[in-house]
C-alpha atoms as a PDB file:
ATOM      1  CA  UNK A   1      -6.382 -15.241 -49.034  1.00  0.00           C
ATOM      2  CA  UNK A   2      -8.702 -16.585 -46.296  1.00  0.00           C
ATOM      3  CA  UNK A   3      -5.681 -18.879 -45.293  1.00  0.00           C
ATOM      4  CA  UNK A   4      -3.100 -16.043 -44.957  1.00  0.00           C
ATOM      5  CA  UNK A   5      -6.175 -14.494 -42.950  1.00  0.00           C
ATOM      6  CA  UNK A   6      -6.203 -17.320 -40.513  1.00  0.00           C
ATOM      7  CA  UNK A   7      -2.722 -17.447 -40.178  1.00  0.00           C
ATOM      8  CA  UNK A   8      -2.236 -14.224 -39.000  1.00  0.00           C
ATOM      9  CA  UNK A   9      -4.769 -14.019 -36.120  1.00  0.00           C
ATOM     10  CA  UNK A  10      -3.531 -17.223 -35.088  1.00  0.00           C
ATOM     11  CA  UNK A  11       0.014 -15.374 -34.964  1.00  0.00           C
ATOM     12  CA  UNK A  12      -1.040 -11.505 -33.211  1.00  0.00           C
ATOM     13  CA  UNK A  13      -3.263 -14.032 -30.449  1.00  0.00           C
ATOM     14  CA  UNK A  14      -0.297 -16.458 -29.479  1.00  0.00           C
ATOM     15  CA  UNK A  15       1.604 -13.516 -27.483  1.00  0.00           C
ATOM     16  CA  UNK A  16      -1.286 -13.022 -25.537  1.00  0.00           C
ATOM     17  CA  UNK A  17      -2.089 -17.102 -25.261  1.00  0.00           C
ATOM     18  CA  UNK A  18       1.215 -17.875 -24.368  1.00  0.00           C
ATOM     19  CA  UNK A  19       1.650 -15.742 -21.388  1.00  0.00           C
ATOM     20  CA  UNK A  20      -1.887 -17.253 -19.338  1.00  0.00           C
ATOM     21  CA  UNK A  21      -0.975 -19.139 -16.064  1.00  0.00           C
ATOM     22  CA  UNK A  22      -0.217 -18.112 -12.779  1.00  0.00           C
ATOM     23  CA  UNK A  23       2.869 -16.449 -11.607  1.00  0.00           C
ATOM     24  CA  UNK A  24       4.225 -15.019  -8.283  1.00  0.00           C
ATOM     25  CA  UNK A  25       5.249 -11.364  -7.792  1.00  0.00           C
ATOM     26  CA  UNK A  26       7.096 -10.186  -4.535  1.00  0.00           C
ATOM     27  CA  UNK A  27       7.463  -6.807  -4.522  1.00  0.00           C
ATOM     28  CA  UNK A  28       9.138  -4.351  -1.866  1.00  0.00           C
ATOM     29  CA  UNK A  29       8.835  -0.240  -1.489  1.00  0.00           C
ATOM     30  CA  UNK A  30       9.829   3.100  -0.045  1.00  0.00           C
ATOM     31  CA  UNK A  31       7.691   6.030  -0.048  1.00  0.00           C
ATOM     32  CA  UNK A  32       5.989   8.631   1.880  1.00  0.00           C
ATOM     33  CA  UNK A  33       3.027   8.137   4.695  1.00  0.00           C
ATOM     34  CA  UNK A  34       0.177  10.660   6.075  1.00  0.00           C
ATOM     35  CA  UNK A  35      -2.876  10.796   7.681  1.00  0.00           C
ATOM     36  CA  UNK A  36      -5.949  12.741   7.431  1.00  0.00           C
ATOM     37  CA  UNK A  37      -6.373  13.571  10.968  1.00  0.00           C
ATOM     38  CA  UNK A  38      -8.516  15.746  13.556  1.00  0.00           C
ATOM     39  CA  UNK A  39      -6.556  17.619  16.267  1.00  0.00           C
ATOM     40  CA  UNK A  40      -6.821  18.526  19.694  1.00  0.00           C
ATOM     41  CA  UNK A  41      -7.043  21.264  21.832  1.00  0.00           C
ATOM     42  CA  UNK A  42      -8.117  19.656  25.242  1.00  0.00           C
ATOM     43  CA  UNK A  43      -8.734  15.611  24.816  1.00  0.00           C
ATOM     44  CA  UNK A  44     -10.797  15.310  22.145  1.00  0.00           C
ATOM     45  CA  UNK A  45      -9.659  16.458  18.925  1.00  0.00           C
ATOM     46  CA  UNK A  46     -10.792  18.680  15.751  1.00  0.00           C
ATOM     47  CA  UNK A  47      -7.971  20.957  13.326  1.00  0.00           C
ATOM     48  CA  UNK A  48      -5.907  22.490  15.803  1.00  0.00           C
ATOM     49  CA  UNK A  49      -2.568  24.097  15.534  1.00  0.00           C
ATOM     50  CA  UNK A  50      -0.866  22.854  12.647  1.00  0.00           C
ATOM     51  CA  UNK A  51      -1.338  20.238   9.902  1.00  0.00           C
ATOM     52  CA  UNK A  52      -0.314  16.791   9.896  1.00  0.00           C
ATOM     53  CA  UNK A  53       3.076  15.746   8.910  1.00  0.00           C
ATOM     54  CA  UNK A  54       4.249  12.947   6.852  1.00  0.00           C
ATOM     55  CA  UNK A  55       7.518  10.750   6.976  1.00  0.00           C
ATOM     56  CA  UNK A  56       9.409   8.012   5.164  1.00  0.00           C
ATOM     57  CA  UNK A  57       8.201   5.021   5.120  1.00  0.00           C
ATOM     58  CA  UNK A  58       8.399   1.282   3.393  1.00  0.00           C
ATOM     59  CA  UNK A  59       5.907  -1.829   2.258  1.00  0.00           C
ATOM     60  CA  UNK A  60       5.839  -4.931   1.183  1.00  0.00           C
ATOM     61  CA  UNK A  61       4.215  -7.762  -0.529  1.00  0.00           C
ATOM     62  CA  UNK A  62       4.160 -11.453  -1.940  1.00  0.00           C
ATOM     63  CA  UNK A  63       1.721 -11.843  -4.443  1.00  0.00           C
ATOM     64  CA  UNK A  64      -0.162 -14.618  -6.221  1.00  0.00           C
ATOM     65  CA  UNK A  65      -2.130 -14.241  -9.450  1.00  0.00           C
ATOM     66  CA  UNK A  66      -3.569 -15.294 -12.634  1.00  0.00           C
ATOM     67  CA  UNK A  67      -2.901 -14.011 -16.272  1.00  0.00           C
ATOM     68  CA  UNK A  68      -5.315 -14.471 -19.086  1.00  0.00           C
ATOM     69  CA  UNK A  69      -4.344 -13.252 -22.342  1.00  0.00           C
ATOM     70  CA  UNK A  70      -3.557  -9.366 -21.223  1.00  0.00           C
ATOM     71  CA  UNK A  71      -5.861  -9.589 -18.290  1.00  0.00           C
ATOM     72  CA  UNK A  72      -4.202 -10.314 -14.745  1.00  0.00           C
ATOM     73  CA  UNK A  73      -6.029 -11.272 -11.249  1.00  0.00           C
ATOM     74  CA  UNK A  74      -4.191 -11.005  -8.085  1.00  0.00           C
ATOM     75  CA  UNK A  75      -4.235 -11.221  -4.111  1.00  0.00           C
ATOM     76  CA  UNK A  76      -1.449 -12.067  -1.983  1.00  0.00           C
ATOM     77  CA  UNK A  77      -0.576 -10.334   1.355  1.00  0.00           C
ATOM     78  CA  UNK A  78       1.001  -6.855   2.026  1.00  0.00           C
ATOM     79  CA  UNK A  79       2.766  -4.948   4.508  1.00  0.00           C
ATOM     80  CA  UNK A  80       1.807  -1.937   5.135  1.00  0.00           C
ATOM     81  CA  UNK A  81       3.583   0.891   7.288  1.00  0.00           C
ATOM     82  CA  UNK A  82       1.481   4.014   7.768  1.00  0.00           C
ATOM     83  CA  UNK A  83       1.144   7.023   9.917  1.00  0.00           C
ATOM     84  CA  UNK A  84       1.790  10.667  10.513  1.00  0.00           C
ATOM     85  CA  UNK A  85       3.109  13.078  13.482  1.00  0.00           C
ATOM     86  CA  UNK A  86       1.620  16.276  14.439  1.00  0.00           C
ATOM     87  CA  UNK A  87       2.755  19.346  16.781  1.00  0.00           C
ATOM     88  CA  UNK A  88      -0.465  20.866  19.003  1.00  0.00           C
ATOM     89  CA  UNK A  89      -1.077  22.979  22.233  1.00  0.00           C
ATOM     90  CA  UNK A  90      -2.749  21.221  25.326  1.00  0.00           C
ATOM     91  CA  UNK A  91      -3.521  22.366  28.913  1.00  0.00           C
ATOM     92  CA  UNK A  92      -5.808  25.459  30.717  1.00  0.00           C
ATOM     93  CA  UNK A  93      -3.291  26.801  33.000  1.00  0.00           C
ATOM     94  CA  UNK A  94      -0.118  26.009  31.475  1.00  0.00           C
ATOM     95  CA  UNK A  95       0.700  25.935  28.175  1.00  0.00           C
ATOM     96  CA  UNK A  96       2.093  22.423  26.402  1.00  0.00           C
ATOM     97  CA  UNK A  97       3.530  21.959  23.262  1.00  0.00           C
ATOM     98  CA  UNK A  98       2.763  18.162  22.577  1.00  0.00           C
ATOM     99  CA  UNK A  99       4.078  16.318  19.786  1.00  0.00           C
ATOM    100  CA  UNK A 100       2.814  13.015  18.812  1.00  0.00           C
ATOM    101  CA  UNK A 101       3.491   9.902  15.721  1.00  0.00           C
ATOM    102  CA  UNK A 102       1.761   7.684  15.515  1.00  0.00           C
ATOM    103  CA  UNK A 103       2.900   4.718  12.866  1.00  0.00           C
ATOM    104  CA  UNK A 104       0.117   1.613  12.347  1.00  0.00           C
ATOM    105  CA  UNK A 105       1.541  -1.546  11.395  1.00  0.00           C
ATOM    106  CA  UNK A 106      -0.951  -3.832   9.407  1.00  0.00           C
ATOM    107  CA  UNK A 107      -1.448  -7.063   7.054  1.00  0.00           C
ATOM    108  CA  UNK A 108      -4.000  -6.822   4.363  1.00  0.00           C
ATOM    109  CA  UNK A 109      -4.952  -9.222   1.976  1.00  0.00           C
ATOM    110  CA  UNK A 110      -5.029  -7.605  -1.627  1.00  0.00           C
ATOM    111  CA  UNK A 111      -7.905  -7.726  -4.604  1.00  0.00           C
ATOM    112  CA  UNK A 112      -6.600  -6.513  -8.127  1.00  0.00           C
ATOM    113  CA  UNK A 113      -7.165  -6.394 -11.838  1.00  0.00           C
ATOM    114  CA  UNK A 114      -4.536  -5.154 -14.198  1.00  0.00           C
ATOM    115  CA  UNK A 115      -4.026  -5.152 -17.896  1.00  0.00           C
ATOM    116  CA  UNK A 116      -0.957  -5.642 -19.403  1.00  0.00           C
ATOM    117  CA  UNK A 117      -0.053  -3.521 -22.546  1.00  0.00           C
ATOM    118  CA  UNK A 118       2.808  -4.396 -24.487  1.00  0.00           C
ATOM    119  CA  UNK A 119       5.761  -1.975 -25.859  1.00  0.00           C
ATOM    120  CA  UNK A 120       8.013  -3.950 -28.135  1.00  0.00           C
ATOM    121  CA  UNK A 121       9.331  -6.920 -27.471  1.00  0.00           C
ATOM    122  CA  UNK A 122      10.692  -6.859 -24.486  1.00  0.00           C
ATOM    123  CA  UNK A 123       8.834  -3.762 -22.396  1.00  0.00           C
ATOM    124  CA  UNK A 124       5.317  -3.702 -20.976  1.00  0.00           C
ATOM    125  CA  UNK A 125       3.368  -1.384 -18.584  1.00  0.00           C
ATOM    126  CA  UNK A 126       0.512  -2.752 -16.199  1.00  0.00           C
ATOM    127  CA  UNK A 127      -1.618  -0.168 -15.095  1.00  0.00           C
ATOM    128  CA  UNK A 128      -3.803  -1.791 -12.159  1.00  0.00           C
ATOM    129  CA  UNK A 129      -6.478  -1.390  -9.324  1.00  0.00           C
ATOM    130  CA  UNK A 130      -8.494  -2.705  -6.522  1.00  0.00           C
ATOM    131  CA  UNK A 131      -8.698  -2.913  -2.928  1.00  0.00           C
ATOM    132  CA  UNK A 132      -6.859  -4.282   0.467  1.00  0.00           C
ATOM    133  CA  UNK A 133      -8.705  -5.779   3.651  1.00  0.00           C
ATOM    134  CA  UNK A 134      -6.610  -5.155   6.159  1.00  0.00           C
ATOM    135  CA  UNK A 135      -5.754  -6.237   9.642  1.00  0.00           C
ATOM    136  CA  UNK A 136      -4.580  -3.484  12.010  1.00  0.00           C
ATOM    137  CA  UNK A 137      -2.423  -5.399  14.580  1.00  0.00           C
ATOM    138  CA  UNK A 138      -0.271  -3.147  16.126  1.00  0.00           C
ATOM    139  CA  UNK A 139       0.501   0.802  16.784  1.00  0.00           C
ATOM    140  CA  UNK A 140       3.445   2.758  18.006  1.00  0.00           C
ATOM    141  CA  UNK A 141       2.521   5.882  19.683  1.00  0.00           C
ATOM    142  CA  UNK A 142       5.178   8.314  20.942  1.00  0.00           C
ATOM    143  CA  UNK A 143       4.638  11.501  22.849  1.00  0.00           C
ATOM    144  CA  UNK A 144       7.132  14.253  23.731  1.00  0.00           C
ATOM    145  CA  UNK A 145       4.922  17.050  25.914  1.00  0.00           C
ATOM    146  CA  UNK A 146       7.215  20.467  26.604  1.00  0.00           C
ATOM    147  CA  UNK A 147       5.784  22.774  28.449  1.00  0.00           C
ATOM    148  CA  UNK A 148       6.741  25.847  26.750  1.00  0.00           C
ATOM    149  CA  UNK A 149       5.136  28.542  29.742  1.00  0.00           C
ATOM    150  CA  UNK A 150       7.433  27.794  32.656  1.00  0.00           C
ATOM    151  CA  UNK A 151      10.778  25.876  30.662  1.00  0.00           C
ATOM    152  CA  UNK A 152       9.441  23.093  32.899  1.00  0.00           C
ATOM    153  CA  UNK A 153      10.937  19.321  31.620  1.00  0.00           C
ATOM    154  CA  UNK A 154      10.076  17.389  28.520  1.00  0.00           C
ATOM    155  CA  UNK A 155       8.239  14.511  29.059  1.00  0.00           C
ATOM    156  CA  UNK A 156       8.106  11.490  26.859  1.00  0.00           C
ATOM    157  CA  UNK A 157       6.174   8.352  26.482  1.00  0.00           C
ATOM    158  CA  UNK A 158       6.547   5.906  24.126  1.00  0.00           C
ATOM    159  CA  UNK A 159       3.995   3.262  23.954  1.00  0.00           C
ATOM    160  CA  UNK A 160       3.049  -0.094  21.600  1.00  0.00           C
ATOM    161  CA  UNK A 161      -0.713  -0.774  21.425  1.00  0.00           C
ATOM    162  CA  UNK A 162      -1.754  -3.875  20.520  1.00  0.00           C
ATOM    163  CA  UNK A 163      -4.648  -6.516  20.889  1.00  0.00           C
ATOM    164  CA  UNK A 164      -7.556  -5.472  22.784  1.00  0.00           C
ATOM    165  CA  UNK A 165      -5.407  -1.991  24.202  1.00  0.00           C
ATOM    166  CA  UNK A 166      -5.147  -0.855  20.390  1.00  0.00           C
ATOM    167  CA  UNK A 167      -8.647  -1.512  20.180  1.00  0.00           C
ATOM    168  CA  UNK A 168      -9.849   0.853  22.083  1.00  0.00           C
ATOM    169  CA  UNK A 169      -9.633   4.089  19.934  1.00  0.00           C
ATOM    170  CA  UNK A 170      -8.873   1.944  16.351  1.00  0.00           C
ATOM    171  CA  UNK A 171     -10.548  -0.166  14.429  1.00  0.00           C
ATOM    172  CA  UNK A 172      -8.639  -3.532  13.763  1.00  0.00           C
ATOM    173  CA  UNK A 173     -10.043  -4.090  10.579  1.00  0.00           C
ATOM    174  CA  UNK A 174     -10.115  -1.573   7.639  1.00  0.00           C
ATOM    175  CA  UNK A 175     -10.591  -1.094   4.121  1.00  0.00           C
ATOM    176  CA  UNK A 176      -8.158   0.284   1.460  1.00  0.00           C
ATOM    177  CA  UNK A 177      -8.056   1.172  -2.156  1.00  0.00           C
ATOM    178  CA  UNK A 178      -5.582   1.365  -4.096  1.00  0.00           C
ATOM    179  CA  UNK A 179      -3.653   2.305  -7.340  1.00  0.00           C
ATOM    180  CA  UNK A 180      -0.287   1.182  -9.448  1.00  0.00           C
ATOM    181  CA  UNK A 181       1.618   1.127 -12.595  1.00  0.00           C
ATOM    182  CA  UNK A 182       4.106  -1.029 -13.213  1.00  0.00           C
ATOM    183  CA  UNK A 183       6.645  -0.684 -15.736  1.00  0.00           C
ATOM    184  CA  UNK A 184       7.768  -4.259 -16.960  1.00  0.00           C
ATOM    185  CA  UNK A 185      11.232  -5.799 -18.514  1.00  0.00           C
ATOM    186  CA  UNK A 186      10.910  -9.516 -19.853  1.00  0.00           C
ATOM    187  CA  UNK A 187      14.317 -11.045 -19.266  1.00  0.00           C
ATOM    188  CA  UNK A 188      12.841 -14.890 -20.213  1.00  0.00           C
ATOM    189  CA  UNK A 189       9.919 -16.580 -20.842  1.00  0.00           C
ATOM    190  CA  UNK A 190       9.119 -17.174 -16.964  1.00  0.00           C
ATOM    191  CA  UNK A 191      11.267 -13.996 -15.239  1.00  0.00           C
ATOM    192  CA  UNK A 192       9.826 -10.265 -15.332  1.00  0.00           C
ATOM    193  CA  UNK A 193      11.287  -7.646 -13.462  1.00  0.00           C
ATOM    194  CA  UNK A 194       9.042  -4.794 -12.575  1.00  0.00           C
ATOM    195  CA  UNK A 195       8.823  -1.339 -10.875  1.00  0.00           C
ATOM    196  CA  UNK A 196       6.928   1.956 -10.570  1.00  0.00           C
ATOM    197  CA  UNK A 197       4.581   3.942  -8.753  1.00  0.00           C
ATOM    198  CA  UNK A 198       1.715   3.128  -6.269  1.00  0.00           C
ATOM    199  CA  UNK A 199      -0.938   5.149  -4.309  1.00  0.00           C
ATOM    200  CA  UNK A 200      -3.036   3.477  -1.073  1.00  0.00           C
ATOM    201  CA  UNK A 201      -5.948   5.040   0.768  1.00  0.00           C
ATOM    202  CA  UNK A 202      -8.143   4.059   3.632  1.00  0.00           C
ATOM    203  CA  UNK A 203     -11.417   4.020   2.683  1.00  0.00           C
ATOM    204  CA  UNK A 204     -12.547   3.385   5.933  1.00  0.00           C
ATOM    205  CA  UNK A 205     -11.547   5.028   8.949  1.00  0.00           C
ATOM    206  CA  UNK A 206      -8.953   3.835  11.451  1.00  0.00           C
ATOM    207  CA  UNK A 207     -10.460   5.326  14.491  1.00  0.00           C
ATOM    208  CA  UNK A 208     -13.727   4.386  16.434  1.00  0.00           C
ATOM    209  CA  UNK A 209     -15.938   4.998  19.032  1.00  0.00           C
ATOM    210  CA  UNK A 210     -16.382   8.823  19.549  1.00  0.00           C
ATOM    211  CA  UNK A 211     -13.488  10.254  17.968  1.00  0.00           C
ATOM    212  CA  UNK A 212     -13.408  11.816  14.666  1.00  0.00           C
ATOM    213  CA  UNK A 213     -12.356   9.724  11.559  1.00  0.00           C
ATOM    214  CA  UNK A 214      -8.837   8.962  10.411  1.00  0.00           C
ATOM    215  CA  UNK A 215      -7.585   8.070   7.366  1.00  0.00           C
ATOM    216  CA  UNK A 216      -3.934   7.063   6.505  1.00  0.00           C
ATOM    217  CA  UNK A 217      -2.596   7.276   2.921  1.00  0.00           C
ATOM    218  CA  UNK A 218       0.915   6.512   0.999  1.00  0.00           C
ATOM    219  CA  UNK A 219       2.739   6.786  -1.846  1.00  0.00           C
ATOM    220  CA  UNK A 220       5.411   4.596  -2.953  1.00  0.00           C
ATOM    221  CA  UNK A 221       7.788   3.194  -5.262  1.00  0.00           C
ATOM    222  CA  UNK A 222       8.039  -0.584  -5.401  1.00  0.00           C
ATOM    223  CA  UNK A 223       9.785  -2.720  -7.218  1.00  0.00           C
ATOM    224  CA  UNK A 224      10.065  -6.951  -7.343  1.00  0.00           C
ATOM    225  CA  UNK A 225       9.997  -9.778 -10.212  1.00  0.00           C
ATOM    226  CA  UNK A 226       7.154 -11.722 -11.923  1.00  0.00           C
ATOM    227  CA  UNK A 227       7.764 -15.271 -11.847  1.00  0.00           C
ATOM    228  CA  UNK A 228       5.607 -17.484 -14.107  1.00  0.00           C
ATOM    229  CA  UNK A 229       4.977 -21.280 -12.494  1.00  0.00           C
ATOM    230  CA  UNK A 230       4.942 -22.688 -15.327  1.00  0.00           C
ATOM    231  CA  UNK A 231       5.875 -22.912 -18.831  1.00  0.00           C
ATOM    232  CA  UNK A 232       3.599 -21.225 -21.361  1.00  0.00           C
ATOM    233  CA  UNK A 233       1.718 -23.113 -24.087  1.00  0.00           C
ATOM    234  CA  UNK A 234       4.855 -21.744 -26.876  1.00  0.00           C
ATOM    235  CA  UNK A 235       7.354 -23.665 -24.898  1.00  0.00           C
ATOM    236  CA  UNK A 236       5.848 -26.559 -24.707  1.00  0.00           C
ATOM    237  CA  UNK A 237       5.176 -27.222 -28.211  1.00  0.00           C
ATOM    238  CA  UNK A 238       8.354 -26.245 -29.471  1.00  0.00           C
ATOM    239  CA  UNK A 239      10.213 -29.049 -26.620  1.00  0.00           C
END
C-alpha cells in the first residue's frame, strides 16, 4: 500500500516537473486605447466640453521567462501604443472648436507572475499579473482648430515630440500595471499556442510639471506561441 502511495505522487507531480525551464513567448495584439485626461478651456486644462475618446489600437511583445512546476516568471519587452482624442472650445473673442489626439509610443520592460492551471490534456489557462517600466520615447500630436463663429478656415498641425521637446509636458518614464489571461493549446512538448484578454494602466501619470495628471489605459486581445528552450526532464529520460 505505501508503495502504490509513492507511486502515485511521483505520477500527479511529473506533469508539473516536466514542464520547468525557460521558454520564449512573442505575443502580438489589437484592442482599444484611452486616457484619463483634464481639458481645457483657455491653456491650461480641467473637464471641459466633452469626454475623452478612445480608438483602435495594437501592441506587442517578446517575452522571456521561467516555469516552475505551475508557477511562471516573466519580463521581456513590450510595445505599447496608447492615447486618446478629444473635441473642446478655445478662444475669448472667437469661438474655436479644437480637436486634438494625441497617441504615445513607448517600450517598457515587463514584471509578471502567472499560474498555470491545467484543463485536460491538452488545454490550460494562465491567469497572470504584474507591472511594466516604461520608456516614453515619442508622441504624435495632431490638431485641427475650426473656428466655428465666423466659418473662418481649419487649421491643422501635426507634430512628433520627441527627446527633450516631448519632455517638456510628459514624463519619459512611467509606471504600468497590468492584467491577462491566457487561454493555452499544447500542440508538443516544446510548442504552446496562446491567446486571450489583457488590461494595462498607468499607474503613474504621463504628464508633468504644472499640468494636471494623465493616465492612458488599454484593452486588448493578444495572441503568440510559448516556446520551451529546452527539452523537459520526461523527454530526456525516455531518449
Amino acid at each position: 500500500m505505501k508503495k502504490l502511495i509513492i507511486a502515485l505522487l511521483l505520477g500527479s507531480s511529473m506533469p508539473a516537473f516536466a514542464q520547468n525551464g525557460f521558454y520564449l513567448q512573442p505575443e502580438a495584439g489589437l484592442g482599444f486605447t484611452n486616457s484619463q485626461v483634464k481639458l481645457n478651456e483657455a491653456g491650461m486644462w480641467q473637464y471641459g466640453a466633452g469626454p475623452s475618446k478612445g480608438f483602435s489600437t495594437y501592441n506587442g511583445r517578446i517575452g522571456i521567462g521561467y516555469q516552475y512546476n505551475n508557477w511562471q516568471f516573466s519580463t521581456g519587452i513590450d510595445f505599447l501604443r496608447t492615447g486618446y482624442s478629444i473635441n473642446y472650445y478655445t478662444g475669448d473673442f472667437i469661438s474655436v472648436l479644437n480637436n486634438d489626439t494625441h497617441i504615445d509610443y513607448s517600450f517598457a520592460l515587463p514584471l509578471k507572475v502567472g499560474y498555470q492551471i491545467h484543463c485536460c490534456k491538452h488545454f490550460f489557462i494562465t491567469p497572470s499579473a504584474g507591472v511594466d517600466v516604461a520608456y516614453n520615447y515619442s508622441e504624435r500630436f495632431t490638431e485641427d482648430a475650426l473656428y466655428a463663429l465666423n466659418n473662418g478656415p481649419v487649421r491643422t498641425q501635426d507634430k512628433l515630440l520627441k527627446g527633450s521637446e516631448l519632455a517638456k509636458n510628459d514624463n519619459l518614464l512611467g509606471l504600468w500595471g497590468n492584467a491577462q489571461l491566457r487561454i493555452g493549446y499544447k500542440v508538443n512538448t516544446r510548442l504552446n499556442v496562446i491567446a486571450g484578454p489583457e488590461v494595462q494602466y498607468m499607474l503613474t501619470s504621463m504628464t508633468n510639471g504644472s499640468l494636471p495628471s494623465q493616465r492612458n489605459y488599454c484593452y486588448s486581445f493578444n495572441a503568440g506561441i510559448t516556446w520551451k528552450l529546452k527539452k523537459t526532464q520526461t523527454e530526456k529520460a525516455k531518449n
